[in-house]
Protein backbone atom coordinates (compact mmCIF):
# COMPACT_ATOMS: atom_id res chain seq x y z
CA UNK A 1 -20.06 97.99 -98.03
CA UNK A 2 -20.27 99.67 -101.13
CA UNK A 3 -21.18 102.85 -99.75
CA UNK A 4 -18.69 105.87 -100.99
CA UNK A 5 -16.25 108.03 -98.46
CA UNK A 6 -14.45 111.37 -98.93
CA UNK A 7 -10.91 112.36 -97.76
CA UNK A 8 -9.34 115.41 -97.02
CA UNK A 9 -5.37 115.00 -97.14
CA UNK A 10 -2.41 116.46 -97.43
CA UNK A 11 -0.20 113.80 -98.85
CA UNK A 12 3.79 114.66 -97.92
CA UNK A 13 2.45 117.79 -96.85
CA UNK A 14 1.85 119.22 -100.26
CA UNK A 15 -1.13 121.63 -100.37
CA UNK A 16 -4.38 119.91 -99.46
CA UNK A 17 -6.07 117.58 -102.09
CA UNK A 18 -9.72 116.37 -101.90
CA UNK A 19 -10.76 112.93 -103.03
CA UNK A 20 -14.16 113.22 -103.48
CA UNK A 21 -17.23 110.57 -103.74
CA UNK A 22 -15.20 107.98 -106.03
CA UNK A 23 -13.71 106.08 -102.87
CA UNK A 24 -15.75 102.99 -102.63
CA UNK A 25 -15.81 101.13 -99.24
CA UNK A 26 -15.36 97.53 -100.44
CA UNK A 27 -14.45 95.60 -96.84
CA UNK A 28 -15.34 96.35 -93.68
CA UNK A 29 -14.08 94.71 -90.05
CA UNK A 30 -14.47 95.03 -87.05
CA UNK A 31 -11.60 97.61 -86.54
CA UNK A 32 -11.08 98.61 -90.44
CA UNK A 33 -12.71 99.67 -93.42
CA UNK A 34 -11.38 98.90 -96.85
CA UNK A 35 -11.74 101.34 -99.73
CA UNK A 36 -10.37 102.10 -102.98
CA UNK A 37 -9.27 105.78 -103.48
CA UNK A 38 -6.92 107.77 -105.21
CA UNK A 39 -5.18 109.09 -102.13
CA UNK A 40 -1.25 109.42 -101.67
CA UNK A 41 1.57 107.78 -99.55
CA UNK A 42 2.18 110.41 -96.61
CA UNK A 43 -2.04 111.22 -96.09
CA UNK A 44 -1.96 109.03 -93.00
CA UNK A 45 -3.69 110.49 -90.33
CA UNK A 46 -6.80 112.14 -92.67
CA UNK A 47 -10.11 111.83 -92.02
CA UNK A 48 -12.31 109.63 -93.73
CA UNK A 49 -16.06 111.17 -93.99
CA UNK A 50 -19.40 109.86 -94.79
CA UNK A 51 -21.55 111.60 -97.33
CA UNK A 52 -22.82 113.60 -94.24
CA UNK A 53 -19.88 114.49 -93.42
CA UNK A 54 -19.48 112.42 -90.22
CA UNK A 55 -15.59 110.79 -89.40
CA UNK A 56 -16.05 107.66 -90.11
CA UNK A 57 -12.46 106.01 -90.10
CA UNK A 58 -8.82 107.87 -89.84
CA UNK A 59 -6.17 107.11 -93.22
CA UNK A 60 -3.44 104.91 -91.80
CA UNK A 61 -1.77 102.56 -94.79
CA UNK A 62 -2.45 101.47 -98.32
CA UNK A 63 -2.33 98.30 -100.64
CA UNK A 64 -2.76 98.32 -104.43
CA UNK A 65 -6.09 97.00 -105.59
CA UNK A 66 -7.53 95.92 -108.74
CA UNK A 67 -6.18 98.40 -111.13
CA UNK A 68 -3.77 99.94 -109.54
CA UNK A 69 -6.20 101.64 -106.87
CA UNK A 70 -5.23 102.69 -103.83
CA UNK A 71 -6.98 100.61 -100.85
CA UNK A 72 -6.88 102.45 -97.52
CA UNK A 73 -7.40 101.07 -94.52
């Protein structure tokens, strides 16, 4: 936890959008990780990368968070 992810996505297929470094990881289960981002309805299926770049988790649903955050999972 509190380690940072990146996401590649094309939300409702609009043109691809990054969401870079600001997408904290702040629960992690067995099967799921937690994160606030600022990624869009319609990104499911985007990978979720480490800072080196590795796949860490896929973008299936969202929840709002504290602030109005996006939390993937």
């Amino acid at each position: 936890m509190g380690e940072f992810v990146n996401i590649i996505q094309h939300p409702r297929g609009e043109p691809k959008q990054l969401s870079l470094r600001d997408n904290q990881i702040v629960d992690a289960l067995e099967r799921f990780l937690h994160y606030e981002s600022d990624t869009r309805e319609g990104s499911s299926g985007s990978p979720v990368f480490n800072d080196p770049w590795e796949v860490v988790a896929w973008w299936a649903s969202t929840a709002l968070g504290a602030g109005g955050r996006t939390q993937a999972r």
